[in-house]
Protein backbone atom coordinates (compact mmCIF):
# COMPACT_ATOMS: atom_id res chain seq x y z
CA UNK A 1 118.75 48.15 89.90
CA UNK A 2 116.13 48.42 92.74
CA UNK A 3 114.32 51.83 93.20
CA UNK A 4 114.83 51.03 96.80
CA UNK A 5 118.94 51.05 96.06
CA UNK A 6 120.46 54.55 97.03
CA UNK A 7 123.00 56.31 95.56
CA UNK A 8 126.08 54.63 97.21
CA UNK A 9 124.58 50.48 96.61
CA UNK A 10 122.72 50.09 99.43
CA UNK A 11 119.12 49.69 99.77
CA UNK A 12 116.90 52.40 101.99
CA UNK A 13 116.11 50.43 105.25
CA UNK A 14 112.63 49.75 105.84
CA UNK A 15 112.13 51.01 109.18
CA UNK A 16 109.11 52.68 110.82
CA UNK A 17 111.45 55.99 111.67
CA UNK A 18 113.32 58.45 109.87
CA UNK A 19 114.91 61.56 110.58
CA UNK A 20 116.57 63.88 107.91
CA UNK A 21 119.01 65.92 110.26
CA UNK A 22 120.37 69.14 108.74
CA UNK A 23 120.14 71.48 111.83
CA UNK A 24 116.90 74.33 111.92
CA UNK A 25 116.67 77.54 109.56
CA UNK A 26 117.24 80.54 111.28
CA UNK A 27 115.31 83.50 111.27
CA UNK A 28 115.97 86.57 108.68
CA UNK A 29 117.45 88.79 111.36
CA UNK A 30 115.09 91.64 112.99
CA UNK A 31 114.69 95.00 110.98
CA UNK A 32 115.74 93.22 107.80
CA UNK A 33 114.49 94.78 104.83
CA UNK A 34 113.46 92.20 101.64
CA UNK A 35 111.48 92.42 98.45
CA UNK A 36 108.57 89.56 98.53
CA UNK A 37 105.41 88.36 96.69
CA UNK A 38 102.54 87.28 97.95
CA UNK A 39 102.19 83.51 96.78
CA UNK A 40 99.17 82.41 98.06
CA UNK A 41 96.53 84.54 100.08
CA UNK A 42 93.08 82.32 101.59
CA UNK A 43 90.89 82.84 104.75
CA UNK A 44 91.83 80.53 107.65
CA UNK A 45 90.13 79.53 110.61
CA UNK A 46 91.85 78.71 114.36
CA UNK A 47 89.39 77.94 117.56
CA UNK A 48 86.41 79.93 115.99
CA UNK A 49 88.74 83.03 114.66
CA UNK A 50 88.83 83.65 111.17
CA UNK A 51 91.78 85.54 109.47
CA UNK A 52 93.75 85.92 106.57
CA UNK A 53 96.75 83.69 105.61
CA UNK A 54 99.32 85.08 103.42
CA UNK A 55 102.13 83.38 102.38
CA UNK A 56 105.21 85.56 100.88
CA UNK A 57 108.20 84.42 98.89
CA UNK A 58 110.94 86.44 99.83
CA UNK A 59 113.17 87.08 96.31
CA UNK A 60 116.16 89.13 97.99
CA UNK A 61 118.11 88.64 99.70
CA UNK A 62 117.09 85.30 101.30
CA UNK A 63 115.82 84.27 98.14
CA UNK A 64 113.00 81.47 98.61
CA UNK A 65 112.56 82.15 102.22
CA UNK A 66 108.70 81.50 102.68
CA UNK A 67 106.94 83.56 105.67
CA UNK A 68 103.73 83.56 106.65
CA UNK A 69 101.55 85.96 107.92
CA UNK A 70 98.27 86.03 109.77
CA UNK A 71 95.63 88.78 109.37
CA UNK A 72 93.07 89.25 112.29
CA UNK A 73 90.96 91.34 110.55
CA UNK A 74 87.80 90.42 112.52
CA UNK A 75 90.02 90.67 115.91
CA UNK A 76 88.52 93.13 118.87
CA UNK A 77 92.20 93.82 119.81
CA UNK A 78 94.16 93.45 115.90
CA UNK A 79 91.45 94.01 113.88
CA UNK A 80 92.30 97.61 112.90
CA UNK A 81 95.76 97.69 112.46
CA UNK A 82 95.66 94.20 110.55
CA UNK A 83 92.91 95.86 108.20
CA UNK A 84 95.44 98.77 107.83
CA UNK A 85 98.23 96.09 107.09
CA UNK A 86 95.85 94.61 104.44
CA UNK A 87 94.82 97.82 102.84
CA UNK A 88 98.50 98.73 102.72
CA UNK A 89 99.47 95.45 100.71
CA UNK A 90 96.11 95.91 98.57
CA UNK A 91 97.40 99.45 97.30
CA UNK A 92 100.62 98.01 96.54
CA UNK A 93 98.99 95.29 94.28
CA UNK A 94 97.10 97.83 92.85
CA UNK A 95 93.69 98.37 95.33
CA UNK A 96 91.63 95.67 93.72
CA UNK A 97 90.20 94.99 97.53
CA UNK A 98 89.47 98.25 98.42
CA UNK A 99 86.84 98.37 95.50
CA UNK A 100 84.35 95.83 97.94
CA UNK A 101 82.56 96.60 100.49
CA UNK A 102 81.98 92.89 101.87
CA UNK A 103 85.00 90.73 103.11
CA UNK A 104 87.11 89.84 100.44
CA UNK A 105 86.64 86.06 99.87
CA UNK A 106 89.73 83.91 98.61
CA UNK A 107 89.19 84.23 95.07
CA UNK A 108 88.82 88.15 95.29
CA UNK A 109 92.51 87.75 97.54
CA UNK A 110 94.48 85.46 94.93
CA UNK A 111 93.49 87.53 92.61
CA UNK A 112 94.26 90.84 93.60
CA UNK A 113 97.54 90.18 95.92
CA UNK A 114 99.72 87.31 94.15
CA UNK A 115 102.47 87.65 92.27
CA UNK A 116 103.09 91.45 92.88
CA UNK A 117 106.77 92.33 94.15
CA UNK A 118 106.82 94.77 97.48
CA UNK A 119 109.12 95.95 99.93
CA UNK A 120 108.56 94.60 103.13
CA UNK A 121 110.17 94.58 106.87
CA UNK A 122 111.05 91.72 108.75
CA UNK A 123 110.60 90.92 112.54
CA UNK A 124 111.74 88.47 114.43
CA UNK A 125 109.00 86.84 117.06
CA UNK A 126 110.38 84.74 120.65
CA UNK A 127 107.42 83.43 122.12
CA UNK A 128 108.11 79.91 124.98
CA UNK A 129 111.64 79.65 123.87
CA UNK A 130 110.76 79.49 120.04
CA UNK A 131 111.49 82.40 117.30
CA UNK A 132 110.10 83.10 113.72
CA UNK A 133 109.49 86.17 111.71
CA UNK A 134 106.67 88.60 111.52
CA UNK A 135 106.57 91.26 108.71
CA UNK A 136 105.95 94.74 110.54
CA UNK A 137 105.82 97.40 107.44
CA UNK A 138 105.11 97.08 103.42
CA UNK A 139 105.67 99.50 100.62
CA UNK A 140 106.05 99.64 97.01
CA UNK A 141 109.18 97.61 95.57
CA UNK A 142 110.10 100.59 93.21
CA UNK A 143 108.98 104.02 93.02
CA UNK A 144 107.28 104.12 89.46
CA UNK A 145 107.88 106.81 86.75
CA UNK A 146 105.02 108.13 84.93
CA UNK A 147 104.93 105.82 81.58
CA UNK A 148 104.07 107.91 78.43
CA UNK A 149 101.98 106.54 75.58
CA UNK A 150 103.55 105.12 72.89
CA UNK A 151 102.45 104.32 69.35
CA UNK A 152 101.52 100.69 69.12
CA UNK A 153 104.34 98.50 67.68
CA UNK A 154 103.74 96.20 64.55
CA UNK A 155 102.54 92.51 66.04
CA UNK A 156 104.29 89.05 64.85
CA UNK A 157 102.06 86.51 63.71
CA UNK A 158 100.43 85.18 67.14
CA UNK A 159 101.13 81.13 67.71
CA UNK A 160 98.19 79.19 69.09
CA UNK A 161 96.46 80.33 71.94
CA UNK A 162 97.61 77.50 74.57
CA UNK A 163 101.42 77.96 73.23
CA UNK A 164 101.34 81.75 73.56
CA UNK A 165 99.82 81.15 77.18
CA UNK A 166 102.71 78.70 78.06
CA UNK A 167 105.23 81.17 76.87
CA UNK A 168 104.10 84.03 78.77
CA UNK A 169 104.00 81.57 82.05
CA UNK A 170 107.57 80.42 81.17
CA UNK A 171 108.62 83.85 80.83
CA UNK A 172 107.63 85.64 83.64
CA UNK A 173 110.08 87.54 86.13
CA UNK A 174 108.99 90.12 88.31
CA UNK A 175 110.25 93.11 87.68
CA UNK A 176 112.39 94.90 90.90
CA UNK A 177 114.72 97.29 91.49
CA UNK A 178 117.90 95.84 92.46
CA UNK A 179 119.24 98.08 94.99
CA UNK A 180 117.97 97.22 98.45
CA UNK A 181 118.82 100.52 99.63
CA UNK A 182 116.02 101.80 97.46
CA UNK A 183 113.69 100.10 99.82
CA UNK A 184 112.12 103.05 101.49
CA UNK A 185 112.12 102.08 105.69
């Protein structure tokens, strides 16, 4: 068997062209509420403007929808309410940014903003015939109770370091609250 054959005998054509089909996504409808995480977060750079990129994972309720958003922090005419936006999400993840006074540069945002579940609010954007989203508002996923101290619990015999590590990483689920109507817009 060829790795060229497909999957009902025939072999893939070897063209210059190829189109998958399969129609376009549509947009998560306007004023839709999700809980998201922050997957990657880097400066960017467009005809001499610099910004921030974010790019969210939305986990409900279109699960694995990726959205992008753009932070003109340095803009005359978004620059404040895009540092407002950013100082919002950094108090969510816990106001690791807000500690600097310089820029943050990308290590400082992948480490403070990935990985941590919020609420957020989608728009949708027309601009020349074409649409896409635009998140408009964030907020905490949850409320959080106070957590009271608790006595240590006995520890299990620890397996080696790199195993532990790769368990943790295997493990990991973000924990949300499962009631969108908890989401507080």
């Amino acid at each position: 068997m060829s790795f060229w054959q497909l999957s009902d005998g025939t072999q893939a054509e070897n063209t210059t062209t190829f189109e998958a089909g399969g129609g376009e996504i549509q947009p998560i409808p306007n004023n839709t509420q999700c809980i998201a995480a922050i997957e990657e977060a880097k400066w960017s750079e467009w005809e001499g403007e610099s910004y921030i990129n974010l790019k969210w994972r939305v986990m409900r309720p279109y699960a694995n929808r990726v959205l992008f958003q753009k932070l003109k922090v340095f803009s005359p005419k978004q620059g404040d309410k895009a540092k407002q936006m950013l100082a919002a999400i950094d108090a969510n993840c816990g106001g690791k940014l807000s500690r600097l006074n310089d820029a943050p540069e990308d290590m400082d945002l992948m480490t403070a903003l990935v990985g941590k579940p919020m609420a957020i609010k989608v728009q949708i954007w027309d601009i020349n015939g074409k649409t896409g989203n635009w998140i408009s508002a964030v907020s905490p996923a949850k409320s959080q109770a106070p957590v009271q101290a608790q006595a240590p619990k006995p520890s299990a015999p620890r397996p080696p370091q790199s195993a532990h590590n790769q368990a943790k990483s295997n493990a990991y689920q973000p924990q949300v609250d499962d009631d969108l109507d908890s989401i507080p817009f």
